[in-house]
N, C-alpha and C. Protein backbone atom coordinates (compact mmCIF):
# COMPACT_ATOMS: atom_id res chain seq x y z
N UNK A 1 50.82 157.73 -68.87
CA UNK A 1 49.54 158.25 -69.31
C UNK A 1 48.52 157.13 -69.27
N UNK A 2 47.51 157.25 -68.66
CA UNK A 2 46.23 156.37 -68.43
C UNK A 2 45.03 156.63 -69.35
N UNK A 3 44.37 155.88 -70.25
CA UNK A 3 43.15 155.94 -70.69
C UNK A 3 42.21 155.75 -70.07
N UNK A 4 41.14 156.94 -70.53
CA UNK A 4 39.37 156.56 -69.48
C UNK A 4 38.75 155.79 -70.00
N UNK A 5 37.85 154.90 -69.19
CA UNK A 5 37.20 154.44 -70.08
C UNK A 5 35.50 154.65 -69.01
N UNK A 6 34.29 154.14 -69.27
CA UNK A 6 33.42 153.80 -68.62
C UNK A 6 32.60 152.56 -68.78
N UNK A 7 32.30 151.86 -68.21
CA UNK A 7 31.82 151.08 -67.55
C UNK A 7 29.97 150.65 -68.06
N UNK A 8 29.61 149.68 -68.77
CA UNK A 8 28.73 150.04 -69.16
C UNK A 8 28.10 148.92 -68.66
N UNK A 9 26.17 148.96 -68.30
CA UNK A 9 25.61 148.10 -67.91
C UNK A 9 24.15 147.58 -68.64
N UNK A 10 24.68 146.38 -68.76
CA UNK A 10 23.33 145.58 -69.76
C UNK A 10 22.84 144.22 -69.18
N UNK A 11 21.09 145.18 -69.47
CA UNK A 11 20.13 144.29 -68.43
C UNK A 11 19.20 143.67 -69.42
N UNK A 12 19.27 142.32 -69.59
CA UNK A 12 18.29 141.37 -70.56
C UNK A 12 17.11 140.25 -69.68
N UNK A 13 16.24 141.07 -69.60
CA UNK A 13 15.39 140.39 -68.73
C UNK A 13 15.78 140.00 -67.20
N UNK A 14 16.53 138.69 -66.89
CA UNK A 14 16.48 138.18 -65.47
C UNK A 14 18.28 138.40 -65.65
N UNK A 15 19.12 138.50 -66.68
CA UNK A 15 20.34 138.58 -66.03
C UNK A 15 20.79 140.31 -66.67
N UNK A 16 22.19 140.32 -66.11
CA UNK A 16 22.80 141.69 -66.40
C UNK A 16 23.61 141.52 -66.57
N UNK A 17 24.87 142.59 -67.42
CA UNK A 17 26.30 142.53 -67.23
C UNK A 17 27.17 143.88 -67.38
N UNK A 18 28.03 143.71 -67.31
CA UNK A 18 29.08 145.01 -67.36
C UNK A 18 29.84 144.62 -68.34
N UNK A 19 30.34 145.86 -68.86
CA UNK A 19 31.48 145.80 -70.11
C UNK A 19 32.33 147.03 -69.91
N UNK A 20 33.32 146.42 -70.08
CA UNK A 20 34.51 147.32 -70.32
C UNK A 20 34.96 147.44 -71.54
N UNK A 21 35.36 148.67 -72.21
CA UNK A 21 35.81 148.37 -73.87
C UNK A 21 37.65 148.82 -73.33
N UNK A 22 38.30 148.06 -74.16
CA UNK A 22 39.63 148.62 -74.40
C UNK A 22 39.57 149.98 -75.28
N UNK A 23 40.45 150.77 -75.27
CA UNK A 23 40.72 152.01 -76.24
C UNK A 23 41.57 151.69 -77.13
N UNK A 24 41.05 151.09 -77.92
CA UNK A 24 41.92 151.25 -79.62
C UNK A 24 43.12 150.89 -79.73
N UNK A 25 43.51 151.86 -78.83
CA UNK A 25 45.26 152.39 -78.70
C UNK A 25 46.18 151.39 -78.13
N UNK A 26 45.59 151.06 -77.04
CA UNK A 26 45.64 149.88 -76.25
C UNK A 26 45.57 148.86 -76.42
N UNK A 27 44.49 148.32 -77.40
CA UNK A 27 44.67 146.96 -77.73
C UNK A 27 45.43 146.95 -78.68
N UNK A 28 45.49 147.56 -79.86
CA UNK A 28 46.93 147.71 -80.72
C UNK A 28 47.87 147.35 -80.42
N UNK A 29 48.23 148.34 -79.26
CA UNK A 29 49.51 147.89 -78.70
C UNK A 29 50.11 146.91 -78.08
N UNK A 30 49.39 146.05 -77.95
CA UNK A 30 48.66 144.53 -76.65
C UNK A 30 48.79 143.84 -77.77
N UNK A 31 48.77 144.00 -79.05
CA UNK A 31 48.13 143.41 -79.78
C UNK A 31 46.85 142.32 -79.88
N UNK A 32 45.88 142.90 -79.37
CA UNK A 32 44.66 141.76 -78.86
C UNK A 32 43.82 141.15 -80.05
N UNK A 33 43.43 139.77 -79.73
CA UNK A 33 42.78 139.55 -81.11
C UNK A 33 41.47 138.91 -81.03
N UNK A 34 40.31 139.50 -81.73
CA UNK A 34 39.20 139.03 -81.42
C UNK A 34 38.79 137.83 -81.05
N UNK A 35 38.00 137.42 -79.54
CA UNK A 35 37.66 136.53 -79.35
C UNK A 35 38.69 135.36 -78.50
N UNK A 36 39.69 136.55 -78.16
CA UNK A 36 41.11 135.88 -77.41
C UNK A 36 40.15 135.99 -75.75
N UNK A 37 40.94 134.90 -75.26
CA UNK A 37 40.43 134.79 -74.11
C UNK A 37 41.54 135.35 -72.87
N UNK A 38 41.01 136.45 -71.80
CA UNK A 38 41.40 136.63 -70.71
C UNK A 38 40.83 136.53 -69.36
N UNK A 39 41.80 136.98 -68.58
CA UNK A 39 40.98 136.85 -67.05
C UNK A 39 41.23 137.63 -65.96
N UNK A 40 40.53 138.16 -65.16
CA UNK A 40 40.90 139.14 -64.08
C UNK A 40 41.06 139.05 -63.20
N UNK A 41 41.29 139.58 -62.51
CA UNK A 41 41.99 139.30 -60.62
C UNK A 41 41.85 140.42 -60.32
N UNK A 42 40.88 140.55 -58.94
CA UNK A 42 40.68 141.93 -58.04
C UNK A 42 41.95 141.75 -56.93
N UNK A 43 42.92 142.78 -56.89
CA UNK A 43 44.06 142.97 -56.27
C UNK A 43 43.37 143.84 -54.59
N UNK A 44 42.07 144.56 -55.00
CA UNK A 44 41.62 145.49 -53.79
C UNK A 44 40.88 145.79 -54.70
N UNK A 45 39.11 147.11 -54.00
CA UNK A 45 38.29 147.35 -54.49
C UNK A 45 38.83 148.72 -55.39
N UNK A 46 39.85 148.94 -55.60
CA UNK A 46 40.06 149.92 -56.61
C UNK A 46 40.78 149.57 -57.88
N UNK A 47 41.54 148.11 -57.19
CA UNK A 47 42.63 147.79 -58.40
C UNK A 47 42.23 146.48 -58.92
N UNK A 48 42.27 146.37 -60.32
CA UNK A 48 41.55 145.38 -61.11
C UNK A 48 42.52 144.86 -61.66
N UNK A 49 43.35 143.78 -62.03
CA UNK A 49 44.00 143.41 -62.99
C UNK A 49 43.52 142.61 -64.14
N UNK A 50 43.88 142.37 -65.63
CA UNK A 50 43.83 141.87 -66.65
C UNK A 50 44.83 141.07 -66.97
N UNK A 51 44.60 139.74 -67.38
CA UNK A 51 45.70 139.55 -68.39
C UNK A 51 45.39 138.15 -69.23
N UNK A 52 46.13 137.97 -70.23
CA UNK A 52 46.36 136.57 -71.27
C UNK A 52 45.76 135.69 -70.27
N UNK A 53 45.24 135.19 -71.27
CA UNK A 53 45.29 133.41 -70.20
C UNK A 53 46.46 132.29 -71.08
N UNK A 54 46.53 132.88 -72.54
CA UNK A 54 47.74 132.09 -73.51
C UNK A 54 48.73 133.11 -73.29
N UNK A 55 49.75 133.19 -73.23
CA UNK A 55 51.02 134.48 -73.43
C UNK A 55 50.94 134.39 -74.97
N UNK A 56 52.05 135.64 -75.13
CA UNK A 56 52.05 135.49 -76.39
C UNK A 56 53.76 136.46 -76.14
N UNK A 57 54.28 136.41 -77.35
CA UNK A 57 55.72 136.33 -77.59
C UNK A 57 55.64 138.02 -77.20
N UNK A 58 56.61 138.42 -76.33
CA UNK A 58 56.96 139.79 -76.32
C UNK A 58 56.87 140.43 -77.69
N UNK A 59 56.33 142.06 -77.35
CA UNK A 59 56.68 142.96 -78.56
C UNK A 59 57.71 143.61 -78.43
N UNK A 60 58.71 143.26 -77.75
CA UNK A 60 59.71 144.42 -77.06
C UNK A 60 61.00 143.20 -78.21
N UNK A 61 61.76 144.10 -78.98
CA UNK A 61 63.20 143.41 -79.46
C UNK A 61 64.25 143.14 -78.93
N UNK A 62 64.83 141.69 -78.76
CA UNK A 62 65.41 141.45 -77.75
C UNK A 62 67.30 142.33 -78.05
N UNK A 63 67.98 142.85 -76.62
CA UNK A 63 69.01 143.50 -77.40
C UNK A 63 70.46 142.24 -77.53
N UNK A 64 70.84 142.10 -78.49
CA UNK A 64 71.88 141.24 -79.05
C UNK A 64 73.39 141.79 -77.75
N UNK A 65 73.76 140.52 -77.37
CA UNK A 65 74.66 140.83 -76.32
C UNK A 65 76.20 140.91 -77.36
N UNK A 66 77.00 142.30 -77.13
CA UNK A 66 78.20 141.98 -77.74
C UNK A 66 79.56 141.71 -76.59
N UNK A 67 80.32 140.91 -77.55
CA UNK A 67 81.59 140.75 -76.90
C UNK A 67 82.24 141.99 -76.70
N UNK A 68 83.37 142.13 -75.71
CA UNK A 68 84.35 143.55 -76.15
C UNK A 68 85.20 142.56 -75.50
């Protein structure tokens, strides 16, 4: 399942910019934290990537290996 988002554009005299907002849901889950720094990479003109520029520790629990 994919979230929409749109694309917003702000013009201050001689410069401009675009913003993207995350959905809520998403950064929750990312756990993102204000003022964290990332960076993007255009893969092609449709595909955008995001990511950390620090990692940060998986949210996924690691599974404990048993003997048999």
């Amino acid at each position: 399942m994919g979230y929409g988002v749109k694309i917003q554009r702000v013009d201050r005299g001689q410069t401009k910019s675009f913003y993207v907002n995350f959905p809520a849901a998403i950064a929750e889950a990312a756990n993102v934290v204000k003022g964290e720094a990332w960076e993007w990479f255009i893969e092609d003109r449709n595909t955008f990537l995001i990511q950390r520029k620090k990692s940060q520790k998986s949210l996924r629990k690691k599974r404990k290996k048993t003997l048999s």
